[in-house]
Protein backbone atom coordinates (compact mmCIF):
# COMPACT_ATOMS: atom_id res chain seq x y z
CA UNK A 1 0.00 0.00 0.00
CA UNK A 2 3.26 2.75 0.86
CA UNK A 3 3.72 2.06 -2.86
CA UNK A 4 0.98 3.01 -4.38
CA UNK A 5 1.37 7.05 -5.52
CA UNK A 6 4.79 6.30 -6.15
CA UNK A 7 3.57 3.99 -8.68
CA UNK A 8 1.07 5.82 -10.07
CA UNK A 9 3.30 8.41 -10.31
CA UNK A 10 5.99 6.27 -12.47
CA UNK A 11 3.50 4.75 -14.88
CA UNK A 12 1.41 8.80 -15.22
CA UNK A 13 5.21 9.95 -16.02
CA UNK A 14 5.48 6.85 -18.63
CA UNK A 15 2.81 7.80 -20.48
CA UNK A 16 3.20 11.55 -20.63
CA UNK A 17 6.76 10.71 -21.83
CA UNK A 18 5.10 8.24 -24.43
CA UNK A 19 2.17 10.67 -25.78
CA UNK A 20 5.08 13.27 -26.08
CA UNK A 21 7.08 11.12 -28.58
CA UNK A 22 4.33 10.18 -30.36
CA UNK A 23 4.20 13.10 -32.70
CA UNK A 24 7.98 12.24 -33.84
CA UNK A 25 7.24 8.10 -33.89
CA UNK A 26 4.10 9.10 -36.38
CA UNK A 27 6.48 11.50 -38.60
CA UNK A 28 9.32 8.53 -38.73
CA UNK A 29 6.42 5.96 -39.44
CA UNK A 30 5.04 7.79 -42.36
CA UNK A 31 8.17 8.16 -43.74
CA UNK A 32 9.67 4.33 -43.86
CA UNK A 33 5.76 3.38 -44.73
CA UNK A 34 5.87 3.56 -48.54
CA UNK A 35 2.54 2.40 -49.36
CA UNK A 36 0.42 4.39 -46.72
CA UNK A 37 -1.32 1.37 -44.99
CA UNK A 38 0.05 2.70 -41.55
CA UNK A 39 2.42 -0.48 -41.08
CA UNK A 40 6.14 -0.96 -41.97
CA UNK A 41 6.61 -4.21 -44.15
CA UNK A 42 9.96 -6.19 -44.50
CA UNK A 43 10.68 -4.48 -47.90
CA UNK A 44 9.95 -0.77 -46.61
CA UNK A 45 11.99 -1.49 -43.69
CA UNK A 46 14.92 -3.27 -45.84
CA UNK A 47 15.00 -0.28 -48.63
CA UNK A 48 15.47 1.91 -45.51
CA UNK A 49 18.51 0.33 -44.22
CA UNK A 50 19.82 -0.40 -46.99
CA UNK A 51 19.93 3.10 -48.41
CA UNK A 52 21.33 4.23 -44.41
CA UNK A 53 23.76 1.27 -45.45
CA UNK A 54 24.72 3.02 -48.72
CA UNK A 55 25.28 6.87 -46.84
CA UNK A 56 28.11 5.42 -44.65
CA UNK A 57 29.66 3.35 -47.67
CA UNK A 58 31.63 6.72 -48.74
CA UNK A 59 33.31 4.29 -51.49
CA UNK A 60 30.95 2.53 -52.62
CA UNK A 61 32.81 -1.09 -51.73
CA UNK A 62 29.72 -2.36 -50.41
CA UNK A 63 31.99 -2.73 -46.45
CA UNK A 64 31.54 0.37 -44.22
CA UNK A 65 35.12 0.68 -42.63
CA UNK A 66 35.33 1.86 -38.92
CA UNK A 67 36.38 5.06 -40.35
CA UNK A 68 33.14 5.61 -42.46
CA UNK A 69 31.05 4.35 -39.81
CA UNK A 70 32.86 7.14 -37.07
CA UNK A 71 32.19 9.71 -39.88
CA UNK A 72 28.96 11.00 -39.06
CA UNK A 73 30.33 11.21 -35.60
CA UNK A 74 33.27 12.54 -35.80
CA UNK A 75 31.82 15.24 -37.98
CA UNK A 76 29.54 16.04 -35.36
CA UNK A 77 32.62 16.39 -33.19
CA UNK A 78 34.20 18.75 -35.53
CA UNK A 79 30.79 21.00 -35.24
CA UNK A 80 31.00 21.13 -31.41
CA UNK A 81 34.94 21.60 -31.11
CA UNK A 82 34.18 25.31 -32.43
CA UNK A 83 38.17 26.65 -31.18
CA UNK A 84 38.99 23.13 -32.89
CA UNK A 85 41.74 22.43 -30.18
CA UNK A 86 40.51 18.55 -30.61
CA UNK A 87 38.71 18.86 -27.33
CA UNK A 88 35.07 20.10 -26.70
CA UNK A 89 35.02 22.20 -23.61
CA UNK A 90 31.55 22.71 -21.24
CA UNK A 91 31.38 26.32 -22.82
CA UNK A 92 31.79 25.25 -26.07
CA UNK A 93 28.90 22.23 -25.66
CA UNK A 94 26.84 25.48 -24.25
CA UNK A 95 27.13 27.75 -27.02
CA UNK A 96 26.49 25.04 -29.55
CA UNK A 97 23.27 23.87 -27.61
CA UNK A 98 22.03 27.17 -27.53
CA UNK A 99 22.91 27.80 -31.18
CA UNK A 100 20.61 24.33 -31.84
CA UNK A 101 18.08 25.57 -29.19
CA UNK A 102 17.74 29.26 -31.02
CA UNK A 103 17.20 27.18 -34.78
CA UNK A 104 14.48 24.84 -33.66
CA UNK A 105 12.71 27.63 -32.48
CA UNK A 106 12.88 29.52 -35.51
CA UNK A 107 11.68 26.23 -37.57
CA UNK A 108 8.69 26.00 -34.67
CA UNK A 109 7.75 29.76 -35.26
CA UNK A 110 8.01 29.05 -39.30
CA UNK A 111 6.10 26.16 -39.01
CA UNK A 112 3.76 27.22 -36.39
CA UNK A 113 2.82 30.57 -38.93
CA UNK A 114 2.40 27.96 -41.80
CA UNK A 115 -0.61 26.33 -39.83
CA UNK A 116 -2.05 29.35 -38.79
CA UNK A 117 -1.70 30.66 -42.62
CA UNK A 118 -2.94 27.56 -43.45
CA UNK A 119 -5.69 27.37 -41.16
CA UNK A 120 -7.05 30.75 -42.21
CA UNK A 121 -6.77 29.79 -46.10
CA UNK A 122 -9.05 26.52 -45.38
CA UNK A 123 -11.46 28.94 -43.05
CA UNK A 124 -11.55 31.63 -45.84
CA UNK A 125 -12.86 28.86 -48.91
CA UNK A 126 -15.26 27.27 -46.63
CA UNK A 127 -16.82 30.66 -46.00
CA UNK A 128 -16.89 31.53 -49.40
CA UNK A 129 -19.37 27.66 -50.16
C-alpha cells in the first residue's frame, strides 16, 4: 500500500513521456511506410537500411570501414569543437546547444505561422461555399 502514488506516479510519467514522442514516432512511421497502410513491411523497412547502409559506404565497396562508420560522428565532433583544439570544452557544448536551441525555435515559429496561414486559407474557402 506505501507504494501506491509512487507507482502511479511512475507509470502517469510513462505515459506523458510516451504521448510526447508520439508526434515524432508518427512523422518517422510515415516516412519508412511507402505504401500508406500505416504499417512498416519487411521491404519498406529493408529499402530503408539499406539506403542508411549506402550513406556510410563513402566508397561505394559495399563494407563500411570503422572510419566511415565514425564519420557522421566525428563530424559532429568537428561542429562542437568550435576553437577546434581537438577537445570540446563545457562552454563550447553550451554555445552550440544554444545555437541548436535558437534554430528549432525559428523552424517552430516558421512552421507554427504555416498552420495558422494555413488554417485561415481553409477557413476563408469554406466561407466563401
Amino acid at each position: 500500500m506505501k507504494y501506491k502514488l509512487p507507482i502511479s506516479i511512475l507509470i502517469l510519467s510513462l505515459f506523458a513521456s510516451l504521448a510526447m514522442s508520439a508526434p515524432k514516432g508518427m512523422k518517422r512511421l510515415s516516412q519508412l511506410d511507402q505504401d500508406d497502410n500505416g504499417q512498416i513491411n519487411f521491404e519498406e523497412f529493408s529499402k530503408n537500411h539499406l539506403e542508411r547502409f549506402s550513406d556510410l559506404d563513402k566508397n561505394s565497396d559495399g563494407i563500411i570501414s570503422q572510419e566511415e562508420f565514425l564519420m557522421p560522428i566525428s563530424n559532429h565532433f568537428q561542429r562542437m569543437d568550435l576553437n577546434s583544439d581537438g577537445a570540446i570544452e563545457k562552454e563550447e557544448a553550451k554555445k552550440v546547444m544554444q545555437s541548436k536551441k535558437q534554430k528549432m525555435k525559428k523552424q517552430r515559429n516558421k512552421r507554427d505561422k504555416k498552420k495558422q496561414r494555413n488554417k485561415r486559407d481553409r477557413k476563408g474557402s469554406n466561407n466563401k461555399n
